[in-house]
Every structure is written in C-alpha cells, then in structure tokens.
PDB file of N, CA and C in Angstrom:
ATOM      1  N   UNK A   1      78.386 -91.592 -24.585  1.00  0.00           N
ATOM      2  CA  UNK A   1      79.343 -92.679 -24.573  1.00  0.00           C
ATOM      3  C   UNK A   1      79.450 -93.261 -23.173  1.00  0.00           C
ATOM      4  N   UNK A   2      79.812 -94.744 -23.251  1.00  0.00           N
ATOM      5  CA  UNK A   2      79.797 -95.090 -22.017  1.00  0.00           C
ATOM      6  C   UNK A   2      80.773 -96.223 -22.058  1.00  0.00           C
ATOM      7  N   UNK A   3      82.022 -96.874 -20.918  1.00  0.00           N
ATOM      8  CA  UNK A   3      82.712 -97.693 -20.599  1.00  0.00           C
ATOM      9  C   UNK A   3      81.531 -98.932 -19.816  1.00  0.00           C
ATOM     10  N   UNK A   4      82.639-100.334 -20.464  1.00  0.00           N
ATOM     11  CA  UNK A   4      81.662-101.437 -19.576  1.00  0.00           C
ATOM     12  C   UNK A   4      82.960-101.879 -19.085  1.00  0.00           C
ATOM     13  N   UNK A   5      82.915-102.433 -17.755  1.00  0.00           N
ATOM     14  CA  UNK A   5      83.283-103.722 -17.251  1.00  0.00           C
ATOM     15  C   UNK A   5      82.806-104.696 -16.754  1.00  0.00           C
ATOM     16  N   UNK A   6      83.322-105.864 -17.057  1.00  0.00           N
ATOM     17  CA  UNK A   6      82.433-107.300 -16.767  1.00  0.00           C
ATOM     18  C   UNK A   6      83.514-107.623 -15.618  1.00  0.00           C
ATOM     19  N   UNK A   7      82.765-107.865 -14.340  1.00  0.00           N
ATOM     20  CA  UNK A   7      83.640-108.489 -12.961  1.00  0.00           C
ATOM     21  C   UNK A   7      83.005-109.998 -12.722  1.00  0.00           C
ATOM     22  N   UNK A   8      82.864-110.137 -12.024  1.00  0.00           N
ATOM     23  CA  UNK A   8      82.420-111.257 -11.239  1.00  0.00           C
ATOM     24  C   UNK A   8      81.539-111.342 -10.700  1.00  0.00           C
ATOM     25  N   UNK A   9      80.450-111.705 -11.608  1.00  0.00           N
ATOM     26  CA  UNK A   9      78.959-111.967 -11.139  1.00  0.00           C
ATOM     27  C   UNK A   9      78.219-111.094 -11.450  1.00  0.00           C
ATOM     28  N   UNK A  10      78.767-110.137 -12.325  1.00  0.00           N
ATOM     29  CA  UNK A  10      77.945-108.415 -12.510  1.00  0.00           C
ATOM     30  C   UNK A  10      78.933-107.328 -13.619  1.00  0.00           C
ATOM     31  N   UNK A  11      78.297-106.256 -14.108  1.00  0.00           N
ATOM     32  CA  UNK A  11      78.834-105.447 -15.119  1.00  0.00           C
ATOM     33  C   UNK A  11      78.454-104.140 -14.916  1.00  0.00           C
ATOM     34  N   UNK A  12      79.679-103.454 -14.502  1.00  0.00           N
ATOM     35  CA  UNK A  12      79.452-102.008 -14.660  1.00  0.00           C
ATOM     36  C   UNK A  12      79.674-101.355 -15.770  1.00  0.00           C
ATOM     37  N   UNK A  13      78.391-100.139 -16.124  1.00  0.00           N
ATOM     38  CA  UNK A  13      78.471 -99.628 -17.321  1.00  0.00           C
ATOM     39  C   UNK A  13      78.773 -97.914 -16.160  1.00  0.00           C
ATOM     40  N   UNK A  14      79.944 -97.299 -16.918  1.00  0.00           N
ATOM     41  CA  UNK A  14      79.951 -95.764 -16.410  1.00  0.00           C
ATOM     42  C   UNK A  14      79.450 -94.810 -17.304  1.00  0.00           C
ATOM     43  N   UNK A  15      78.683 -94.309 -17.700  1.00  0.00           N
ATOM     44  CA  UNK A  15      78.183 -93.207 -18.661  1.00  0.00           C
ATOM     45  C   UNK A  15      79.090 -91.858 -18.134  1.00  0.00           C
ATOM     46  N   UNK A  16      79.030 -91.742 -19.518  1.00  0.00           N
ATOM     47  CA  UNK A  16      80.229 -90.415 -19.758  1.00  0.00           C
ATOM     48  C   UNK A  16      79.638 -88.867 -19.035  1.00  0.00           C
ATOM     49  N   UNK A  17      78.368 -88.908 -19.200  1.00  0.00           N
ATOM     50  CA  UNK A  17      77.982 -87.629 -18.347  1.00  0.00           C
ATOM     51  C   UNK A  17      76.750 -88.046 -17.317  1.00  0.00           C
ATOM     52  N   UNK A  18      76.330 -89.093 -16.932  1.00  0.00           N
ATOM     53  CA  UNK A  18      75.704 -90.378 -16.014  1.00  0.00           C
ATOM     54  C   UNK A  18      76.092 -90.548 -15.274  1.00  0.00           C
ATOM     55  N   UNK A  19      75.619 -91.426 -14.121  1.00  0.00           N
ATOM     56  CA  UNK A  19      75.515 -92.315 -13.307  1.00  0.00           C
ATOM     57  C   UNK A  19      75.961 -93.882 -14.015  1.00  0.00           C
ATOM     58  N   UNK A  20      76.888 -94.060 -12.744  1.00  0.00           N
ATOM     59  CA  UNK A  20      76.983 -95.627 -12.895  1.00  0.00           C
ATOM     60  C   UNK A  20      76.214 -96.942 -12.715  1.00  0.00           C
ATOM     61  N   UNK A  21      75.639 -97.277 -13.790  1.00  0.00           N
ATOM     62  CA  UNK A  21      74.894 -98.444 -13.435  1.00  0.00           C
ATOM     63  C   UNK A  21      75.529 -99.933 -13.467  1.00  0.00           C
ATOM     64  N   UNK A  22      74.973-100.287 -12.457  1.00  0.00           N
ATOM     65  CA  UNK A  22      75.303-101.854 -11.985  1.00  0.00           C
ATOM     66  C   UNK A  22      74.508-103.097 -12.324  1.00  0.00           C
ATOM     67  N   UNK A  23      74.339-104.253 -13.051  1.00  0.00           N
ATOM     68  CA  UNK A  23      73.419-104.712 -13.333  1.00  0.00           C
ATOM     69  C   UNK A  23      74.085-106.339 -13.149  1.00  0.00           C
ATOM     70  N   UNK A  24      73.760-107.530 -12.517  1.00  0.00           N
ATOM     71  CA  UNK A  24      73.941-108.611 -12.574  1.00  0.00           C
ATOM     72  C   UNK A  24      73.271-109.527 -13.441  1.00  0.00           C
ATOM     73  N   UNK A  25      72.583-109.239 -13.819  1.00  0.00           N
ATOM     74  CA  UNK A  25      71.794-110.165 -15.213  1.00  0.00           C
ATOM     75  C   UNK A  25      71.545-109.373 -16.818  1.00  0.00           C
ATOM     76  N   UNK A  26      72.740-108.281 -16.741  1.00  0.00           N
ATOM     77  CA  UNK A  26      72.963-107.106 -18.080  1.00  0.00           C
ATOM     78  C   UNK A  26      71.888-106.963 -18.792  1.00  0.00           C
ATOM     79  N   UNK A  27      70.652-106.543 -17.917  1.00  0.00           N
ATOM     80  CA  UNK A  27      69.395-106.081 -18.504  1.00  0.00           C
ATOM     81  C   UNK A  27      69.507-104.768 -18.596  1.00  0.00           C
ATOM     82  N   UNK A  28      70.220-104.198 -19.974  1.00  0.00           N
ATOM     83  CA  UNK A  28      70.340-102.796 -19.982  1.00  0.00           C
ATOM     84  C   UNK A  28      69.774-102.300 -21.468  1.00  0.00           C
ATOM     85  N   UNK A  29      69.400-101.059 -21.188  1.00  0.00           N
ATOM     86  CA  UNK A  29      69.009-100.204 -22.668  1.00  0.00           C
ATOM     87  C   UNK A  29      69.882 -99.209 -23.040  1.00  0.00           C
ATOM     88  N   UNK A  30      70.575 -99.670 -24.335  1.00  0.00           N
ATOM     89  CA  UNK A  30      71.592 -98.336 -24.651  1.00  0.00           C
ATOM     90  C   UNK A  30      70.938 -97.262 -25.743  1.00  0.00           C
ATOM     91  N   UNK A  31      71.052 -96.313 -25.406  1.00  0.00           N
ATOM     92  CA  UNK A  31      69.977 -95.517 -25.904  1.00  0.00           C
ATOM     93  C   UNK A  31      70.723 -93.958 -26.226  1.00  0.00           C
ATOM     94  N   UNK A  32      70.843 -93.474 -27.435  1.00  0.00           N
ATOM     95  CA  UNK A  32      71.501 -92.059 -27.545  1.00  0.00           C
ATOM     96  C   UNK A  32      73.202 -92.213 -26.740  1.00  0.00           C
ATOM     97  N   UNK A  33      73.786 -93.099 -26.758  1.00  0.00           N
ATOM     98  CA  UNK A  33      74.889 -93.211 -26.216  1.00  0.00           C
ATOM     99  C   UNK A  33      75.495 -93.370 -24.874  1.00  0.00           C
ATOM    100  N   UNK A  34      73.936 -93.712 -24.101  1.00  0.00           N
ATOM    101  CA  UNK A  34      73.879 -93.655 -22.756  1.00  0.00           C
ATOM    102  C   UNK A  34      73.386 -95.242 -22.235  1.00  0.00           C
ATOM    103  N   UNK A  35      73.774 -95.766 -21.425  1.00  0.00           N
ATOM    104  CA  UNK A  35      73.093 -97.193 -20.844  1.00  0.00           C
ATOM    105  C   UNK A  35      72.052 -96.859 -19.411  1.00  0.00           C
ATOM    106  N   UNK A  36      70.911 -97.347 -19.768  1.00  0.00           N
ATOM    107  CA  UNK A  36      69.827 -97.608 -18.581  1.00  0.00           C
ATOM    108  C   UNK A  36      69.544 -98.867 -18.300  1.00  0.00           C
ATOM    109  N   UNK A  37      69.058 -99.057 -17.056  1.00  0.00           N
ATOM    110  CA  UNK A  37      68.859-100.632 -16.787  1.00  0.00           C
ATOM    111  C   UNK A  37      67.430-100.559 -16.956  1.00  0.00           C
ATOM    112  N   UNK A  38      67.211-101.800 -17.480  1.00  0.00           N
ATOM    113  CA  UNK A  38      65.908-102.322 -17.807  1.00  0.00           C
ATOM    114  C   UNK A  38      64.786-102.456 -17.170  1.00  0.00           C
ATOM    115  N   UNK A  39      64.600-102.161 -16.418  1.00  0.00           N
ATOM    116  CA  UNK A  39      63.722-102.177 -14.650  1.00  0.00           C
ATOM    117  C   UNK A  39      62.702-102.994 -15.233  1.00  0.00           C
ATOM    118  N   UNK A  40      62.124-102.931 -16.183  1.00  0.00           N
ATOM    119  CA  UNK A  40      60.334-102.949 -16.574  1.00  0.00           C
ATOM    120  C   UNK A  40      60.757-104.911 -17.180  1.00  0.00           C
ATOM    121  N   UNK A  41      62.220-104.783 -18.017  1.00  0.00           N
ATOM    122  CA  UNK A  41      61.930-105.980 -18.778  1.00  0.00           C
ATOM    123  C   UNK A  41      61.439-105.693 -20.388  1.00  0.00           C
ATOM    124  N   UNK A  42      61.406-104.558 -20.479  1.00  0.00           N
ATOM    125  CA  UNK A  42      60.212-104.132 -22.156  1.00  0.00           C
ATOM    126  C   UNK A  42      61.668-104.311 -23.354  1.00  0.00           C
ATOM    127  N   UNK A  43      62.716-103.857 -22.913  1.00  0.00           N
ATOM    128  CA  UNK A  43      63.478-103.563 -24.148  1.00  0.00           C
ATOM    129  C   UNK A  43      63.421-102.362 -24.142  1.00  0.00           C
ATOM    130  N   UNK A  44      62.423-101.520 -24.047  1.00  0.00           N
ATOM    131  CA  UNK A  44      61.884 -99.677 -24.425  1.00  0.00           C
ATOM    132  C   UNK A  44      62.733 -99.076 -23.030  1.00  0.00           C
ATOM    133  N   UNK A  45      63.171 -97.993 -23.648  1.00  0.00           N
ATOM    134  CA  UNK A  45      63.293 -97.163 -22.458  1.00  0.00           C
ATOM    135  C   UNK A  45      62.214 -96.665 -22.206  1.00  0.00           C
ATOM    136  N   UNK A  46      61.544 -96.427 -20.592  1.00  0.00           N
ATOM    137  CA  UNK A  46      60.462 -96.092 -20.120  1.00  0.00           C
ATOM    138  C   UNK A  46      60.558 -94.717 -19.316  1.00  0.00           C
ATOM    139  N   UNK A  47      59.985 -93.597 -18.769  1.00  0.00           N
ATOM    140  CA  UNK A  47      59.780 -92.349 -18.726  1.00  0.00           C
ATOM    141  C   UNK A  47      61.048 -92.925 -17.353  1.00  0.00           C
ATOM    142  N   UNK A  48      60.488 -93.543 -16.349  1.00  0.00           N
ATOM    143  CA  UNK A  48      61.027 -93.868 -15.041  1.00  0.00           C
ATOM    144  C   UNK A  48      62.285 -94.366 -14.976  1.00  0.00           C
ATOM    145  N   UNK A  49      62.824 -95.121 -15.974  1.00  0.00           N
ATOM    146  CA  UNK A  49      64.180 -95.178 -15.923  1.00  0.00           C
ATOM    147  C   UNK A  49      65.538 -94.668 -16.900  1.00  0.00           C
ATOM    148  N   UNK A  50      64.531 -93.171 -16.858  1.00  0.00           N
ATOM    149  CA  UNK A  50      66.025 -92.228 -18.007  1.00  0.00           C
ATOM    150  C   UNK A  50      66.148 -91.342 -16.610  1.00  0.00           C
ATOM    151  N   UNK A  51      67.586 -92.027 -16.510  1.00  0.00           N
ATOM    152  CA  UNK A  51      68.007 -90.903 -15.318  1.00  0.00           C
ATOM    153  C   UNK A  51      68.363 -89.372 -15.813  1.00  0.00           C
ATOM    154  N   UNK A  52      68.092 -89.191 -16.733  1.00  0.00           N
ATOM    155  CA  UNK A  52      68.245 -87.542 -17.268  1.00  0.00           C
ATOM    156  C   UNK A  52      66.960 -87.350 -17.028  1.00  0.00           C
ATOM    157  N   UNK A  53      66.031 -87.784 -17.024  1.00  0.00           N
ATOM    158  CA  UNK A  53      64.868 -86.998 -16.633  1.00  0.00           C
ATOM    159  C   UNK A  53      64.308 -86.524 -15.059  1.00  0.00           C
ATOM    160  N   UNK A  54      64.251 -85.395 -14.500  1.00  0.00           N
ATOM    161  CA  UNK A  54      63.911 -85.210 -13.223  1.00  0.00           C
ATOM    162  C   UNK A  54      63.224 -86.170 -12.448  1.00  0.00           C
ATOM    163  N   UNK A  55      63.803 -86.380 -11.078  1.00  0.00           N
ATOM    164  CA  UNK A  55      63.056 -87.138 -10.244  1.00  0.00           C
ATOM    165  C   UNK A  55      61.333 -86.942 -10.242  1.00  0.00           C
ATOM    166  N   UNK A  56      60.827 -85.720 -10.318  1.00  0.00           N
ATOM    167  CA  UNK A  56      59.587 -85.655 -10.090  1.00  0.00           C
ATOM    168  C   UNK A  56      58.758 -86.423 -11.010  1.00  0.00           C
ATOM    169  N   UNK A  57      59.293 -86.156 -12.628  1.00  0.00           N
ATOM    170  CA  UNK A  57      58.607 -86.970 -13.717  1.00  0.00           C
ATOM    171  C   UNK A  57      58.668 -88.399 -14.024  1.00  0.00           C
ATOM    172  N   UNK A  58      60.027 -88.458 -12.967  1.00  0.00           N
ATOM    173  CA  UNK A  58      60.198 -90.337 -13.255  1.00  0.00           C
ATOM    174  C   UNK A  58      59.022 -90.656 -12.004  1.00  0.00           C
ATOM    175  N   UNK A  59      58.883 -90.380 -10.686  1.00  0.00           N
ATOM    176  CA  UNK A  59      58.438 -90.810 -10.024  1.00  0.00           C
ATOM    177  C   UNK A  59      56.597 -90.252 -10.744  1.00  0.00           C
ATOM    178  N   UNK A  60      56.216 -90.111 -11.039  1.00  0.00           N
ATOM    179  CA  UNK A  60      54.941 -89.818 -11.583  1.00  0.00           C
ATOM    180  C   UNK A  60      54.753 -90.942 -12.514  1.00  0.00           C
ATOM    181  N   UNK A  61      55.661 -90.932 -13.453  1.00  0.00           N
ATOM    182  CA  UNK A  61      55.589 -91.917 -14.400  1.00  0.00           C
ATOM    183  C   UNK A  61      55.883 -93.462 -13.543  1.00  0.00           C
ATOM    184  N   UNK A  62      55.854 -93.585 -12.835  1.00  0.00           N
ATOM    185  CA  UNK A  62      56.435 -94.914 -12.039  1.00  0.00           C
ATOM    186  C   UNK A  62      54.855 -95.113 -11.261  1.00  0.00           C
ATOM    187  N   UNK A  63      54.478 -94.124 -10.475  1.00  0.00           N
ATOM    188  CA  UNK A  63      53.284 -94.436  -9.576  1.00  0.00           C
ATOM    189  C   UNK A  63      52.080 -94.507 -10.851  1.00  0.00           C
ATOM    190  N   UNK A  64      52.617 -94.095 -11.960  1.00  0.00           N
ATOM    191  CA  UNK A  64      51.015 -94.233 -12.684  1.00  0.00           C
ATOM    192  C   UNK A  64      51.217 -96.206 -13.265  1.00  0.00           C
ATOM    193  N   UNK A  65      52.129 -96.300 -13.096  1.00  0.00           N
ATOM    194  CA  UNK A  65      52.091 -97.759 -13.260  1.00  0.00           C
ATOM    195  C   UNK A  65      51.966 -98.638 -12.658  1.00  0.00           C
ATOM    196  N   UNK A  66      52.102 -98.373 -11.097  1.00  0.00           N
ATOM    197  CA  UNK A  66      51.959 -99.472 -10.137  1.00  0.00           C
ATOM    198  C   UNK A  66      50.511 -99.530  -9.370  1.00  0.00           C
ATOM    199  N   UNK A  67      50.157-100.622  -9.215  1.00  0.00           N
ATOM    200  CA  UNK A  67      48.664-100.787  -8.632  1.00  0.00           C
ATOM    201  C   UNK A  67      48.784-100.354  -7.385  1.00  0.00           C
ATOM    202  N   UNK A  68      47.597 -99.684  -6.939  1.00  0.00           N
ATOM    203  CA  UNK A  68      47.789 -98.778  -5.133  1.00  0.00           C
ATOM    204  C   UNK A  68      47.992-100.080  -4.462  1.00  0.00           C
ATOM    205  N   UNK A  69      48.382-101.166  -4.413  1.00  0.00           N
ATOM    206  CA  UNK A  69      48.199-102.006  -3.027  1.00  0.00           C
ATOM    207  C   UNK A  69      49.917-101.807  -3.512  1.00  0.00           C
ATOM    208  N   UNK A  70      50.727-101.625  -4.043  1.00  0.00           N
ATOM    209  CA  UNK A  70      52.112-101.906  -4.359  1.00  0.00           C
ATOM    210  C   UNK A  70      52.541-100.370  -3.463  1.00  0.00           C
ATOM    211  N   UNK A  71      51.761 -99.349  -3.889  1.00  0.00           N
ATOM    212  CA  UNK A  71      52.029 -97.965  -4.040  1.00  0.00           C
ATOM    213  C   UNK A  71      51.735 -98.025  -2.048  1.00  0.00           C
ATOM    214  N   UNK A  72      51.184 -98.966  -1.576  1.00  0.00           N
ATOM    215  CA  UNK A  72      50.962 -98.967   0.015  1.00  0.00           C
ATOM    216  C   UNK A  72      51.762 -99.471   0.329  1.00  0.00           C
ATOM    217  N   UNK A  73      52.597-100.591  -0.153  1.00  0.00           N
ATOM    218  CA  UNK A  73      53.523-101.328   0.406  1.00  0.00           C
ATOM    219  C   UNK A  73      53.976-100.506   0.684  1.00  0.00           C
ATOM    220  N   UNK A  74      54.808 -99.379  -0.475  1.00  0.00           N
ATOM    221  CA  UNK A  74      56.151 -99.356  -0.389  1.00  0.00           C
ATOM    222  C   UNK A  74      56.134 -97.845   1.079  1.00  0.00           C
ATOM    223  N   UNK A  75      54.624 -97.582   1.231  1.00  0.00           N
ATOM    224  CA  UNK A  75      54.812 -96.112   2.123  1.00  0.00           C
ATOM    225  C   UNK A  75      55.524 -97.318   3.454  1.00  0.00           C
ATOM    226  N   UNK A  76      55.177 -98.118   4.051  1.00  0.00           N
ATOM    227  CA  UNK A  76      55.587 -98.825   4.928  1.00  0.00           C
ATOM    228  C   UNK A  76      56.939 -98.996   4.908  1.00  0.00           C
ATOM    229  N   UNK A  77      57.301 -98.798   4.152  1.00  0.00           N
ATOM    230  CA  UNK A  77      59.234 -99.571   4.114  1.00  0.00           C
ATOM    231  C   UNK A  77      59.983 -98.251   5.024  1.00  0.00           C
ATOM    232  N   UNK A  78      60.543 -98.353   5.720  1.00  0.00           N
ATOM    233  CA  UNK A  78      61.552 -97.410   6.442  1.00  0.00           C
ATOM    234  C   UNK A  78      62.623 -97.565   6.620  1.00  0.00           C
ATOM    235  N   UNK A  79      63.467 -97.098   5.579  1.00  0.00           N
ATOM    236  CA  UNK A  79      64.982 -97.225   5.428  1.00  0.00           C
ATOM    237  C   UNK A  79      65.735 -97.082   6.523  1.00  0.00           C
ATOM    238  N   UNK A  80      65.373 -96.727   7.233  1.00  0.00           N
ATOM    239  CA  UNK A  80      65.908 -96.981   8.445  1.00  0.00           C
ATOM    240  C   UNK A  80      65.714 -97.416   9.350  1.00  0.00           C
ATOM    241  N   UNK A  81      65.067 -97.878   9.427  1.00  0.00           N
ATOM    242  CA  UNK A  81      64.434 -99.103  10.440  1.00  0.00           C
ATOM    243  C   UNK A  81      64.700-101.079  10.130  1.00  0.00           C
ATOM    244  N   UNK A  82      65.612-101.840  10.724  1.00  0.00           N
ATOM    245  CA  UNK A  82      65.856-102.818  10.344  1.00  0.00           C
ATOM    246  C   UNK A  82      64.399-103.538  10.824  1.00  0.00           C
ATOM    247  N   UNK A  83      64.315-104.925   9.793  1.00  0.00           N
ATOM    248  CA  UNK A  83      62.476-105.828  10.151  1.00  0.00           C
ATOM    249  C   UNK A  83      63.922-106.788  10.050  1.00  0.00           C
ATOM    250  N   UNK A  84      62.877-107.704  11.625  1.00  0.00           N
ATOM    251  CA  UNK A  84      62.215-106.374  12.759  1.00  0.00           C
ATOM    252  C   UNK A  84      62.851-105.312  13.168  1.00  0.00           C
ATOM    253  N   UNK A  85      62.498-104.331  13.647  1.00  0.00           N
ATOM    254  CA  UNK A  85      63.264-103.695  14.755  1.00  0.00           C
ATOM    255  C   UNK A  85      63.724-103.876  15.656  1.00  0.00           C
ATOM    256  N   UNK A  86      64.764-104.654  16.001  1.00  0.00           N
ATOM    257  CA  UNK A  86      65.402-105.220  17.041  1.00  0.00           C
ATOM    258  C   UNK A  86      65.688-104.237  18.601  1.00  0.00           C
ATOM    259  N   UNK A  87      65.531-104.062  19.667  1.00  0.00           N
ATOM    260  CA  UNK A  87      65.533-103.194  20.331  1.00  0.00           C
ATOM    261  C   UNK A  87      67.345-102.647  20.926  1.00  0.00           C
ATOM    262  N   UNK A  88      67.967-103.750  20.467  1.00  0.00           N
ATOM    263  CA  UNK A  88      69.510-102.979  20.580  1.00  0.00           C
ATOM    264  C   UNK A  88      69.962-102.301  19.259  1.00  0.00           C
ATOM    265  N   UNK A  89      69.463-102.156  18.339  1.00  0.00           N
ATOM    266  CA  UNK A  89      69.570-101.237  16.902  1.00  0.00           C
ATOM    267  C   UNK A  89      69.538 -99.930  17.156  1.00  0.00           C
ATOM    268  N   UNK A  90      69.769 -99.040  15.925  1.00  0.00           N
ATOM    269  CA  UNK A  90      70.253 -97.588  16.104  1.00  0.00           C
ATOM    270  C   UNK A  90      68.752 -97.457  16.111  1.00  0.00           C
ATOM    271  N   UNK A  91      67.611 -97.925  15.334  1.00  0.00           N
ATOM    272  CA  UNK A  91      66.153 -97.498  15.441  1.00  0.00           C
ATOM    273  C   UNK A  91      64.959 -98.630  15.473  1.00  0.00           C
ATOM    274  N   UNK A  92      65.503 -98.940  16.972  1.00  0.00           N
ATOM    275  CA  UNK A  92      64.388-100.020  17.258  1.00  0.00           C
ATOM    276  C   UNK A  92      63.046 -99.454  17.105  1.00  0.00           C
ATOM    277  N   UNK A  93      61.745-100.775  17.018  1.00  0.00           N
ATOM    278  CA  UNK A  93      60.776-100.579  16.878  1.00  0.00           C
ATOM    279  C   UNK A  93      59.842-101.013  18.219  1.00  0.00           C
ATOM    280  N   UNK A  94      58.775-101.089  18.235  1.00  0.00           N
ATOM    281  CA  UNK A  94      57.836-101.696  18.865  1.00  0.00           C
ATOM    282  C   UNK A  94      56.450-102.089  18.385  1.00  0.00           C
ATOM    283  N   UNK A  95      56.691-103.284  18.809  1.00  0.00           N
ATOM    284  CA  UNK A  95      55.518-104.277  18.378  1.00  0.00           C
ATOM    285  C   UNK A  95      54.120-104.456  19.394  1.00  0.00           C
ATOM    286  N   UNK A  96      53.075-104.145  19.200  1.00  0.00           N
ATOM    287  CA  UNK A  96      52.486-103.560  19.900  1.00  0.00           C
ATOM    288  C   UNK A  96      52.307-103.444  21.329  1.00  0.00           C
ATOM    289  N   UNK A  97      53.120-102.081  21.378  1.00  0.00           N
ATOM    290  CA  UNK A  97      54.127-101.749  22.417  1.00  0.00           C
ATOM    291  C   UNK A  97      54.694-102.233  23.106  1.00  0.00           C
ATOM    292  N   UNK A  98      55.112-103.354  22.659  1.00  0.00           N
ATOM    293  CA  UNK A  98      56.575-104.137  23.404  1.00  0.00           C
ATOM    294  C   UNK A  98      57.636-104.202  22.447  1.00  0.00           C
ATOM    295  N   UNK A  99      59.090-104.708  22.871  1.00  0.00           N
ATOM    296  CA  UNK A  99      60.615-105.137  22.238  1.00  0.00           C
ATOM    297  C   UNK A  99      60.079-105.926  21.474  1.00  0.00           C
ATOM    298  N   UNK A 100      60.607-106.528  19.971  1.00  0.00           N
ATOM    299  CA  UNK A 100      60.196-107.028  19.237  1.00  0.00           C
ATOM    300  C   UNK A 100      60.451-108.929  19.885  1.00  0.00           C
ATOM    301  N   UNK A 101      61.709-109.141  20.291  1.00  0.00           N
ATOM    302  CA  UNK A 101      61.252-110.183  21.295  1.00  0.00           C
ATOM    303  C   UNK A 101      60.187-110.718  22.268  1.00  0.00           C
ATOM    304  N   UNK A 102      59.452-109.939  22.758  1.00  0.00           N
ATOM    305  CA  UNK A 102      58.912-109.773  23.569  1.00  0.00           C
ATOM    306  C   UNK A 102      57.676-109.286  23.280  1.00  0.00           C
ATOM    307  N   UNK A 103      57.014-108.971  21.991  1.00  0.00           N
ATOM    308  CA  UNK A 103      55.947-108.846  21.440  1.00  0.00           C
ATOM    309  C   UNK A 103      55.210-110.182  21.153  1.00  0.00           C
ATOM    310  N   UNK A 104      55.747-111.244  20.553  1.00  0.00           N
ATOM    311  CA  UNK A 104      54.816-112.430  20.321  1.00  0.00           C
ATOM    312  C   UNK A 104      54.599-112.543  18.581  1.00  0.00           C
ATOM    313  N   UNK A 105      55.503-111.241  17.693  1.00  0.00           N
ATOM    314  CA  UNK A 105      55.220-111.205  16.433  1.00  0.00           C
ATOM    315  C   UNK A 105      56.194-111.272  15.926  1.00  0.00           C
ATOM    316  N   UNK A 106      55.670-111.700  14.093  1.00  0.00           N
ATOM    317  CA  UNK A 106      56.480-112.642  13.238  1.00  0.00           C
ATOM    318  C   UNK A 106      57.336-111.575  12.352  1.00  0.00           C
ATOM    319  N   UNK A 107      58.597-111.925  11.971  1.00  0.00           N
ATOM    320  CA  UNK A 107      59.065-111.047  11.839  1.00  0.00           C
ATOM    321  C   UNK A 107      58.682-109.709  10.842  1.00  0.00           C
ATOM    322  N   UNK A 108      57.963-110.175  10.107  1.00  0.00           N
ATOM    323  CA  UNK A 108      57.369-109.743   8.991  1.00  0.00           C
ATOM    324  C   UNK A 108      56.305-108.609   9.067  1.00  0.00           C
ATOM    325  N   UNK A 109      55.544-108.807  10.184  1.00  0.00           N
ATOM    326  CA  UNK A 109      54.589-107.881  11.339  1.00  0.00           C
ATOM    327  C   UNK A 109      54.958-106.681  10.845  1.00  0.00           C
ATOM    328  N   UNK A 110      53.781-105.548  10.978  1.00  0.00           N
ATOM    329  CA  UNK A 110      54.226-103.961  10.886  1.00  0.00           C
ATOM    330  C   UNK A 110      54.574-103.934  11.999  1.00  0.00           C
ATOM    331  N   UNK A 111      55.638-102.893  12.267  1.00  0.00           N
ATOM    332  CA  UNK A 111      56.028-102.140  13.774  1.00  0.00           C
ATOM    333  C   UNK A 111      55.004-100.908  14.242  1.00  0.00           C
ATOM    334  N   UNK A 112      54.835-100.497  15.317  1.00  0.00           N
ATOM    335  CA  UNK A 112      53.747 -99.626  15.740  1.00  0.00           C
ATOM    336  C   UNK A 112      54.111 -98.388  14.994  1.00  0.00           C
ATOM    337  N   UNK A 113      55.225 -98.098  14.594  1.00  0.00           N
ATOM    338  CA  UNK A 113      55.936 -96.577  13.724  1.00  0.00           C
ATOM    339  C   UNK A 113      55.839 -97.198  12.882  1.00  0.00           C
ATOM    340  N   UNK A 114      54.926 -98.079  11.690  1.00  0.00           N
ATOM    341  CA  UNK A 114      55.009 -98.476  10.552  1.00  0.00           C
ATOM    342  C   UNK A 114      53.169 -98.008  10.768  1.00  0.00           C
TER     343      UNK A 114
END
C-alpha cells in the first residue's frame, strides 16, 4: 500500500514498507501494492527499478542495458566535484594543471582527477 500527494509541480507517492518516490511528470508503475518510477518509459517494471531488489542485481541489470560509451560517461561524473572545478570550492579541480580560470578550458572539459 502506498499514500499519494499531488503538490506543486510534482507527486509524492510514500510506500508503506518503501522508499519515497518523487516524480514530476507521474511516470510511475504500481505494482503488488507498491509504486516505482518509470525510469525506462516501458510501462513494465524492469529488474533496475524494483527497489526491493538488491543494489547489486539492479545495478547488473542496468549496465547490461546501457551501451559502454554511456557506461564511460558515467565513471567520469564525481559527485563531488562541482564542473568546473572552481578553485575556491570544497574540491577544486585542475585543468591541465592549472585553476580552472586560468586553464584556457570550456567548462565542460575533463578535469586532470577526471
């Protein structure tokens, strides 16, 4: 079982023994009494987005679907690192090996720790 509320601009669904999902365009799958968001677009619930299933099997089931140039992007992303890396930030970067000002690159550029 699960509660909805509709706010402003978006709808939270709370599942009764779940996670709260948040969805702004209510692309959700209710399924066995539980709501998942739609990630894929299919309608189907897919292996990767039943949060009852262990992280290890969703993420397996997720990389067997994405093409390796996607599966490269995403090793690059560093949650903690703002693009650019600005050099007064908690985790500036460097652009080949200079302040990101002061490198000559666009913001978009890998950082040398990327």
């Amino acid at each position: 079982m699960f509660s909805k509320k509709v706010k402003k601009g978006y709808v939270l669904y709370q599942n009764e023994n779940g996670p709260e999902i948040g969805t702004s365009k209510d692309r959700v799958i209710i399924q066995d009494g539980c709501v998942f968001k739609d990630l894929a677009g299919t309608g189907e619930l897919l292996p990767y987005e039943d949060w009852r299933l262990g992280y290890e099997e969703r993420a397996k089931d997720l990389a067997a679907r994405l093409p390796v140039e996607m599966i490269a992007g995403l090793m690059l992303y560093s949650p903690h690192q703002m693009v650019p890396g600005m050099p007064d930030s908690p985790f500036p970067g460097k652009y080949k090996g200079k302040d990101f000002p002061d490198s000559g690159c666009e913001p978009w550029e890998m950082s040398d720790q990327q």
